[in-house]
PDB file of N, CA and C in Angstrom:
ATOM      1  N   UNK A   1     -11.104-145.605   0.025  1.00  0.00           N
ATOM      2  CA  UNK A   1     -12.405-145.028  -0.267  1.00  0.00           C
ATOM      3  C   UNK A   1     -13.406-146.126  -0.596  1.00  0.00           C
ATOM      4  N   UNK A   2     -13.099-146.998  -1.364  1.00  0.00           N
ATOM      5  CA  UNK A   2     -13.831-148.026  -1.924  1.00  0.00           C
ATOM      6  C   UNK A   2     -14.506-148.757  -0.501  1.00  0.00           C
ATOM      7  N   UNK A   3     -13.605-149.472   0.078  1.00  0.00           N
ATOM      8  CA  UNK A   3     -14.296-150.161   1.377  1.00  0.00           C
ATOM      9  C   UNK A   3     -14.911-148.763   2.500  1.00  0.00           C
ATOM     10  N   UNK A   4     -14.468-147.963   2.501  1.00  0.00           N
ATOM     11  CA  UNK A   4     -15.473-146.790   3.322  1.00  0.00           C
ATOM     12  C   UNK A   4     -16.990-146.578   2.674  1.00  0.00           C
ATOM     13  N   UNK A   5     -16.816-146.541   1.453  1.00  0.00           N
ATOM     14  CA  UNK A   5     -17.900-146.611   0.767  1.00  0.00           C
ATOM     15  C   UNK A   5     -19.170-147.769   0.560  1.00  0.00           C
ATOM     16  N   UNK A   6     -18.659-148.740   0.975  1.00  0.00           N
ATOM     17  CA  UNK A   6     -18.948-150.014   0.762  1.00  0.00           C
ATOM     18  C   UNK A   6     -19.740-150.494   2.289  1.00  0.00           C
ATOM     19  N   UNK A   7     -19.037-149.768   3.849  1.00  0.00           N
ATOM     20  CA  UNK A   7     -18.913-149.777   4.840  1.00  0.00           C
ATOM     21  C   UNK A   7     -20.453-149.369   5.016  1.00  0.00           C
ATOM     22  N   UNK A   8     -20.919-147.960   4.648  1.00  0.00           N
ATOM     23  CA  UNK A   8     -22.009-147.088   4.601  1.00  0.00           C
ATOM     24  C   UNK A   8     -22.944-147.216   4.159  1.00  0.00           C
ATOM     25  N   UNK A   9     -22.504-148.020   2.750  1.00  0.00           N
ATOM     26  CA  UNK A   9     -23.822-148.088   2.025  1.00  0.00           C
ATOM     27  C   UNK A   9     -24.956-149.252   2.501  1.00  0.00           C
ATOM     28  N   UNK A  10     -26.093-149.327   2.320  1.00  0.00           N
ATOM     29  CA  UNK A  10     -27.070-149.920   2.943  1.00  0.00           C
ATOM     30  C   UNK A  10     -27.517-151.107   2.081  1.00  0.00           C
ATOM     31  N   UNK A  11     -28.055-152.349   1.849  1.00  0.00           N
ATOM     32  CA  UNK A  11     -28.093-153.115   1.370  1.00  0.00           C
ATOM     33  C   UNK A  11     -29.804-153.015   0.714  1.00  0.00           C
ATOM     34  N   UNK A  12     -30.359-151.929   1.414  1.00  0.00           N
ATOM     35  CA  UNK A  12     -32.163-151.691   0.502  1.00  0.00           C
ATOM     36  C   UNK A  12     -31.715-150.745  -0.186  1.00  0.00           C
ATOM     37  N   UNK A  13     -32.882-150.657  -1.448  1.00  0.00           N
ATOM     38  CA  UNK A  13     -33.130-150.272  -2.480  1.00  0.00           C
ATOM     39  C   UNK A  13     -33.293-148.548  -2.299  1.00  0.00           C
ATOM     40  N   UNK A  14     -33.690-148.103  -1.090  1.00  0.00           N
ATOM     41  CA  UNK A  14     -34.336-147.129  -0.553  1.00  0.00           C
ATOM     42  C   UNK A  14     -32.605-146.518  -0.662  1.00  0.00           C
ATOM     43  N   UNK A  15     -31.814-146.691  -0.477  1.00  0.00           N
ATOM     44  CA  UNK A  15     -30.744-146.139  -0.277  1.00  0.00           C
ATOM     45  C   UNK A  15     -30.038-144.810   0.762  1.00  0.00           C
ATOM     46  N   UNK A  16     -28.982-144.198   0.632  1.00  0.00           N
ATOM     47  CA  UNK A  16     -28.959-143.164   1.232  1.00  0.00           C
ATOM     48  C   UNK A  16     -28.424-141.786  -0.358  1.00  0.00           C
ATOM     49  N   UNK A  17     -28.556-141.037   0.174  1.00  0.00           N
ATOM     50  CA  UNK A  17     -27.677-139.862  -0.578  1.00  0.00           C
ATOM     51  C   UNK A  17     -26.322-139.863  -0.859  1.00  0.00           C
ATOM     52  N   UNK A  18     -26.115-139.092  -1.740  1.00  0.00           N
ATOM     53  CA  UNK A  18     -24.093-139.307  -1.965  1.00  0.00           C
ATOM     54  C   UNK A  18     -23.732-138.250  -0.743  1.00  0.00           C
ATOM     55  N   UNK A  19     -24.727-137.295  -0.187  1.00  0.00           N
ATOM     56  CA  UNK A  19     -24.469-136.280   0.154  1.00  0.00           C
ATOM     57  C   UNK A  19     -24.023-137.126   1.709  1.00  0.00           C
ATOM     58  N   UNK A  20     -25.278-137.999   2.085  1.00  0.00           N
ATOM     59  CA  UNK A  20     -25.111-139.123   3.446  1.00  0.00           C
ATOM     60  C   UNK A  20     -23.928-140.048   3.620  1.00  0.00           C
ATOM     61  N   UNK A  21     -23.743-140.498   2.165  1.00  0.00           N
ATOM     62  CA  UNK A  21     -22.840-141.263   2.211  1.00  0.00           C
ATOM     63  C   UNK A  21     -21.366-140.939   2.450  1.00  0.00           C
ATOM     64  N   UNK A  22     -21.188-139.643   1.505  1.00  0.00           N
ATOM     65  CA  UNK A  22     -20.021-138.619   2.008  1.00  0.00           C
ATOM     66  C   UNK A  22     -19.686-138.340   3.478  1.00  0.00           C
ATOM     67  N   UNK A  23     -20.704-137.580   4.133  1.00  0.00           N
ATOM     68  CA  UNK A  23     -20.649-137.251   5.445  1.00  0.00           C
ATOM     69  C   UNK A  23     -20.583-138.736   6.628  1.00  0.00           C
ATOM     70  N   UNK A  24     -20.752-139.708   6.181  1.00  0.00           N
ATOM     71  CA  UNK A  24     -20.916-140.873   7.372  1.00  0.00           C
ATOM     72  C   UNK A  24     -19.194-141.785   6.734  1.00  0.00           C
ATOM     73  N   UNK A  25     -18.603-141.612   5.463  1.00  0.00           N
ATOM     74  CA  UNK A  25     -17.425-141.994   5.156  1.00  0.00           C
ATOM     75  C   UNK A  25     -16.216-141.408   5.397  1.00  0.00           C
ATOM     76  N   UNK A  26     -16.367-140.229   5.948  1.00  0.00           N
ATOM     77  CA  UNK A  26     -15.317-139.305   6.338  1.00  0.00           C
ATOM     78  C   UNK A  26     -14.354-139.509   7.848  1.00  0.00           C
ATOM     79  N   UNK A  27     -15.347-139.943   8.611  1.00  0.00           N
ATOM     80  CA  UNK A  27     -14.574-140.704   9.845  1.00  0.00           C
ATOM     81  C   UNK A  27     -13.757-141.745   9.011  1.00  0.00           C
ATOM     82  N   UNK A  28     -14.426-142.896   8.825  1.00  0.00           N
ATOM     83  CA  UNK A  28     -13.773-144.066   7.752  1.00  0.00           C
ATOM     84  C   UNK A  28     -12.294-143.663   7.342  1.00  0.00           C
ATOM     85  N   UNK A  29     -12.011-142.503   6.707  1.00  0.00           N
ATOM     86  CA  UNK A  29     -11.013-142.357   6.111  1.00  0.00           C
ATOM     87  C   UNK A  29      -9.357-142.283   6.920  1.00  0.00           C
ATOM     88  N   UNK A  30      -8.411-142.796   5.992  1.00  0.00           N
ATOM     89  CA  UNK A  30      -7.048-142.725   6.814  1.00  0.00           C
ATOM     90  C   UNK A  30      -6.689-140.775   6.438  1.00  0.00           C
ATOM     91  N   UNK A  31      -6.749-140.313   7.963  1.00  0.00           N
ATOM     92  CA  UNK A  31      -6.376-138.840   7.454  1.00  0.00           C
ATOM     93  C   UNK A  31      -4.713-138.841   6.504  1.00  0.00           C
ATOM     94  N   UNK A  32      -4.245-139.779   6.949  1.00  0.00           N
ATOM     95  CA  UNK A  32      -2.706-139.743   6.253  1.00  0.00           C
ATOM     96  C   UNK A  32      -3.244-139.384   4.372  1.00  0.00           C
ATOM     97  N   UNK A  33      -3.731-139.869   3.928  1.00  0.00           N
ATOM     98  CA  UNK A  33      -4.515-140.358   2.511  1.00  0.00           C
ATOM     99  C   UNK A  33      -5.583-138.706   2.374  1.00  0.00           C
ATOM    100  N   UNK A  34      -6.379-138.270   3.299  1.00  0.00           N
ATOM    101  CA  UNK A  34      -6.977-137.747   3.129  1.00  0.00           C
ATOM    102  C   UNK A  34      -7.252-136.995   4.502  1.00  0.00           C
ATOM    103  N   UNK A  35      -6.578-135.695   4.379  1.00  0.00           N
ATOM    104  CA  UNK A  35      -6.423-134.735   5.499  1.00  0.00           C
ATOM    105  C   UNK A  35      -7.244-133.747   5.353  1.00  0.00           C
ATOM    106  N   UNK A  36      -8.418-133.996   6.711  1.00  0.00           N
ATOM    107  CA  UNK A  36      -9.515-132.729   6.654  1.00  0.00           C
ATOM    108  C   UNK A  36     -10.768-133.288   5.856  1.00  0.00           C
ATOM    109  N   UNK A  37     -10.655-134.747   4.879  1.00  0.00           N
ATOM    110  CA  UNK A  37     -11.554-134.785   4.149  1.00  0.00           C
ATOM    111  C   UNK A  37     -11.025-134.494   2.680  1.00  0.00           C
ATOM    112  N   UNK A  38      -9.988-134.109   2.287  1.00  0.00           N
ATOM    113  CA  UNK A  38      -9.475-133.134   1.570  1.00  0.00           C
ATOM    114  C   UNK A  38      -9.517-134.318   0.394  1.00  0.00           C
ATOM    115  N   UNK A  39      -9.857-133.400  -0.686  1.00  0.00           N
ATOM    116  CA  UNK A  39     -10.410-134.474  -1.930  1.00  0.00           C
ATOM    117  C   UNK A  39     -11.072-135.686  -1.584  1.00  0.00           C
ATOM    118  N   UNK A  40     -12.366-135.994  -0.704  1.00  0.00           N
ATOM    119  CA  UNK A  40     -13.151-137.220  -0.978  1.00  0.00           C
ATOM    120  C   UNK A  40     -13.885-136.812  -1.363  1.00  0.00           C
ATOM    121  N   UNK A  41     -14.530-135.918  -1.795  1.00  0.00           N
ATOM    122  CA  UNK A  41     -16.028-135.777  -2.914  1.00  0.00           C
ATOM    123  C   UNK A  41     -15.548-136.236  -4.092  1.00  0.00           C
ATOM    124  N   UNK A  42     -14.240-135.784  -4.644  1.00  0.00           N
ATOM    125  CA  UNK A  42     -13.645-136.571  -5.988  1.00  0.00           C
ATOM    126  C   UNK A  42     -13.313-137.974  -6.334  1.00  0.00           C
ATOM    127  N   UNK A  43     -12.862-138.196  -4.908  1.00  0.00           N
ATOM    128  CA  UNK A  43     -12.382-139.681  -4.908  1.00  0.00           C
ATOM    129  C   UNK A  43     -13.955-140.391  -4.340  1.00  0.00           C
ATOM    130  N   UNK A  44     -14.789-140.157  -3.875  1.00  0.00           N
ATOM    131  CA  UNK A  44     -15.911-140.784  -3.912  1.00  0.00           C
ATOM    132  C   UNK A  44     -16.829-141.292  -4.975  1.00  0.00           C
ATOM    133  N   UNK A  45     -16.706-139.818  -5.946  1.00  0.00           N
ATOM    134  CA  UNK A  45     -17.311-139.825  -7.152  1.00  0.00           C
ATOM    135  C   UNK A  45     -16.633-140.598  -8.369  1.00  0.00           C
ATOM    136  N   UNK A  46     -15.580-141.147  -8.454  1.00  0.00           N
ATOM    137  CA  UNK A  46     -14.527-141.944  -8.784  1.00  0.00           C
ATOM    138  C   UNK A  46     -14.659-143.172  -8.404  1.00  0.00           C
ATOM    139  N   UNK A  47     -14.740-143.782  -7.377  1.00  0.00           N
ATOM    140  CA  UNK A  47     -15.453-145.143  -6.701  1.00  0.00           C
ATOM    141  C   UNK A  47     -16.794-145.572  -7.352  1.00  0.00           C
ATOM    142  N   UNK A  48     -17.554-144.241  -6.552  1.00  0.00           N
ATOM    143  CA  UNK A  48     -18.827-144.556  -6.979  1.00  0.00           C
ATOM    144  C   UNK A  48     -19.252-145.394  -8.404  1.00  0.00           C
ATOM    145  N   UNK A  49     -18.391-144.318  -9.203  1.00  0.00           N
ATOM    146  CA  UNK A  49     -18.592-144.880 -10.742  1.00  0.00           C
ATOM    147  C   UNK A  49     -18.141-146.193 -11.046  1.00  0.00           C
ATOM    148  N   UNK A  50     -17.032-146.696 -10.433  1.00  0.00           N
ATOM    149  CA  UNK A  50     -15.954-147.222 -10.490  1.00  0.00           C
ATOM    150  C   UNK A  50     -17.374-149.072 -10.133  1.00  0.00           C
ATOM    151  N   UNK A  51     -18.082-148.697  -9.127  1.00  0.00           N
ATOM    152  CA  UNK A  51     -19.071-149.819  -8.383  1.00  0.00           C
ATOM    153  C   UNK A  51     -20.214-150.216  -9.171  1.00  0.00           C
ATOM    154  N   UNK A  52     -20.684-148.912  -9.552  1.00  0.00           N
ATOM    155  CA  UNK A  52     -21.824-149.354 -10.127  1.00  0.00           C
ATOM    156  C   UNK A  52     -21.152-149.829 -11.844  1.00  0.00           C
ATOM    157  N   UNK A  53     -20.687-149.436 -12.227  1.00  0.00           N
ATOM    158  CA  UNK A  53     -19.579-150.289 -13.727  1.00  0.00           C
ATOM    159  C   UNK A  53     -19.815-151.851 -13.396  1.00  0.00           C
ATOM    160  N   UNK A  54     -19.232-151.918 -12.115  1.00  0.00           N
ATOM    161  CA  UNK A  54     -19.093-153.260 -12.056  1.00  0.00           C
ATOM    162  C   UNK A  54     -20.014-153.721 -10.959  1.00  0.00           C
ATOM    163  N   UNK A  55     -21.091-153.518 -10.883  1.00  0.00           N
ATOM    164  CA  UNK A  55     -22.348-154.071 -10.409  1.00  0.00           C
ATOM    165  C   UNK A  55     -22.505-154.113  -8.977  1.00  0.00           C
ATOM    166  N   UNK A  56     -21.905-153.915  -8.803  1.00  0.00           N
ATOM    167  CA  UNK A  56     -21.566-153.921  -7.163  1.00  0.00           C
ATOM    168  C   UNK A  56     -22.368-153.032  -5.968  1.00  0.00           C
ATOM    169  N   UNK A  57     -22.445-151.700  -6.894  1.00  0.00           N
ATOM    170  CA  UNK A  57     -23.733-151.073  -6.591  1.00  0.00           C
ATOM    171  C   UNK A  57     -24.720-150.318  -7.268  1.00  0.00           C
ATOM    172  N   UNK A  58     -25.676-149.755  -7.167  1.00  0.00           N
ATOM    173  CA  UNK A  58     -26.791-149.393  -7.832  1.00  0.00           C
ATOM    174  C   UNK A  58     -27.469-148.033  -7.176  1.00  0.00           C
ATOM    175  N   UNK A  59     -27.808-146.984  -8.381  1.00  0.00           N
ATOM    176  CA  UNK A  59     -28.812-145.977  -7.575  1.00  0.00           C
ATOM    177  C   UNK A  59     -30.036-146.518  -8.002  1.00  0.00           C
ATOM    178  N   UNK A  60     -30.836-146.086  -6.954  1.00  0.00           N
ATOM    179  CA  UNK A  60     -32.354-146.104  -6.714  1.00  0.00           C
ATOM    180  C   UNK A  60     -33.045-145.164  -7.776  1.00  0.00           C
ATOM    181  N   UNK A  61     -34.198-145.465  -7.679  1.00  0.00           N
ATOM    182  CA  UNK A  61     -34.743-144.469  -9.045  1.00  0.00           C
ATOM    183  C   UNK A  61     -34.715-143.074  -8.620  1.00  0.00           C
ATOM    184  N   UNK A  62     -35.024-142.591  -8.055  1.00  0.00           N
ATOM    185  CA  UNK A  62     -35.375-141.525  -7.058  1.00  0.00           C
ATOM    186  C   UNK A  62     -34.292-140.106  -7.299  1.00  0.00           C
ATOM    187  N   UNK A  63     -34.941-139.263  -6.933  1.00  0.00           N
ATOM    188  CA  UNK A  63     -33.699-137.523  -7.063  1.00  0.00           C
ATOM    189  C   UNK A  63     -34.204-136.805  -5.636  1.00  0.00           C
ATOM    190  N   UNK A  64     -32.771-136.400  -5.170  1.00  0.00           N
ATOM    191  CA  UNK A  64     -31.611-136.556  -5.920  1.00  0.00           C
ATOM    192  C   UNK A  64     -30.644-138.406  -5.679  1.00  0.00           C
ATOM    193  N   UNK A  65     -29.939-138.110  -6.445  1.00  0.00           N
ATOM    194  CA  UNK A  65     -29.296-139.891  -6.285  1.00  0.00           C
ATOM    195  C   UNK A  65     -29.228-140.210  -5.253  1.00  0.00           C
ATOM    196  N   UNK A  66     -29.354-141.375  -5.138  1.00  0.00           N
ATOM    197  CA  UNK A  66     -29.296-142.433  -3.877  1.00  0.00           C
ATOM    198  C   UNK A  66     -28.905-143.774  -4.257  1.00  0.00           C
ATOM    199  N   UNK A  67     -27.772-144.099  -3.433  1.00  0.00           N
ATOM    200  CA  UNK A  67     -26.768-145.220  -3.801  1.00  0.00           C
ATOM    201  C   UNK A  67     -27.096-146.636  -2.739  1.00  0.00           C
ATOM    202  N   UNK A  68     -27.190-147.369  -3.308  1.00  0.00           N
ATOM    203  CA  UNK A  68     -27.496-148.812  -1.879  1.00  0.00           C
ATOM    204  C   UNK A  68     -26.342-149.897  -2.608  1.00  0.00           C
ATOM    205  N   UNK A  69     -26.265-150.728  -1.658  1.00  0.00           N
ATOM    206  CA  UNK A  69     -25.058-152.105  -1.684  1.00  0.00           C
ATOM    207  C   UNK A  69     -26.221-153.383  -2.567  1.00  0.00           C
ATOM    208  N   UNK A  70     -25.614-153.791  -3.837  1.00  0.00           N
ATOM    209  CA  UNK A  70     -26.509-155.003  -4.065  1.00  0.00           C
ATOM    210  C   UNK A  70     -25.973-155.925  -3.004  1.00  0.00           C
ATOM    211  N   UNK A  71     -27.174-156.842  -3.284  1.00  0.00           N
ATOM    212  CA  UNK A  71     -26.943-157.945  -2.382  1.00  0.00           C
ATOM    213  C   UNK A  71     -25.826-159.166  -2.777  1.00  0.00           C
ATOM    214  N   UNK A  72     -25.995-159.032  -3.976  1.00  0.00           N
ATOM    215  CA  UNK A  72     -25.404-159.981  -4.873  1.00  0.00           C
ATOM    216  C   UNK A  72     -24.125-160.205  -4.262  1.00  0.00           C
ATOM    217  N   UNK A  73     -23.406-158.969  -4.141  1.00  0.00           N
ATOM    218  CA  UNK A  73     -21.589-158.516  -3.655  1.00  0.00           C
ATOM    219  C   UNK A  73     -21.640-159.430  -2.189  1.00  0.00           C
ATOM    220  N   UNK A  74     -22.739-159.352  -1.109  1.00  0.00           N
ATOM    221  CA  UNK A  74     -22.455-159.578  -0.060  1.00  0.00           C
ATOM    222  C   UNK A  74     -22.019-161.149  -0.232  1.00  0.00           C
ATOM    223  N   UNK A  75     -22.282-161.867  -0.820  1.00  0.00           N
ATOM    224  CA  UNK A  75     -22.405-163.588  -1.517  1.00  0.00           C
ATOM    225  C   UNK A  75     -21.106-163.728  -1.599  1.00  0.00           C
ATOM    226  N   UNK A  76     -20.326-163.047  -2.392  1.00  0.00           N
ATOM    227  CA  UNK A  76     -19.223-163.250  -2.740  1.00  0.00           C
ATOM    228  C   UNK A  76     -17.919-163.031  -1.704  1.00  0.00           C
TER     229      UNK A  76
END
C-alpha cells in the first residue's frame, strides 16, 4: 500500500483527493494481499497516517483533504 500510495501521489501542493488517490491505487495493488480492493480504504487510511507522521507527505489546506508527495522524500 505504502509504495502504491507513494506511486499516485503528485509532488504539487494542489494535490489529489483520498477519494483519487484510492481509485488510481487499486490497479497498483497485489490482488493476492487485497482481493476486489477488499480492505484498502483501511489500509490506505493507515499509510496515509503512517506518511504524513513521518513527513513524507502532506495535505493541502483545502476540503475535502487532499494529499501530495513532499519533495523532500524524492532526495532521499
Amino acid at each position: 500500500m505504502r509504495e502504491a500510495l507513494l506511486a499516485v501521489l503528485l509532488p504539487e501542493p494542489s494535490g489529489i483527493t483520498v477519494a483519487q488517490a484510492k481509485e488510481a491505487l487499486l490497479p497498483k495493488l497485489p490482488q493476492a494481499l487485497f482481493p476486489g480492493g477488499a480492505t484498502a480504504g483501511w489500509w490506505l487510511k493507515a499509510v496515509q497516517l503512517d506518511l504524513e507522521a513521518k513527513g513524507i507527505i502532506q495535505r493541502a489546506p483545502v476540503k475535502p483533504v487532499h494529499l501530495y508527495r513532499l519533495n523532500t522524500f524524492l532526495k532521499g
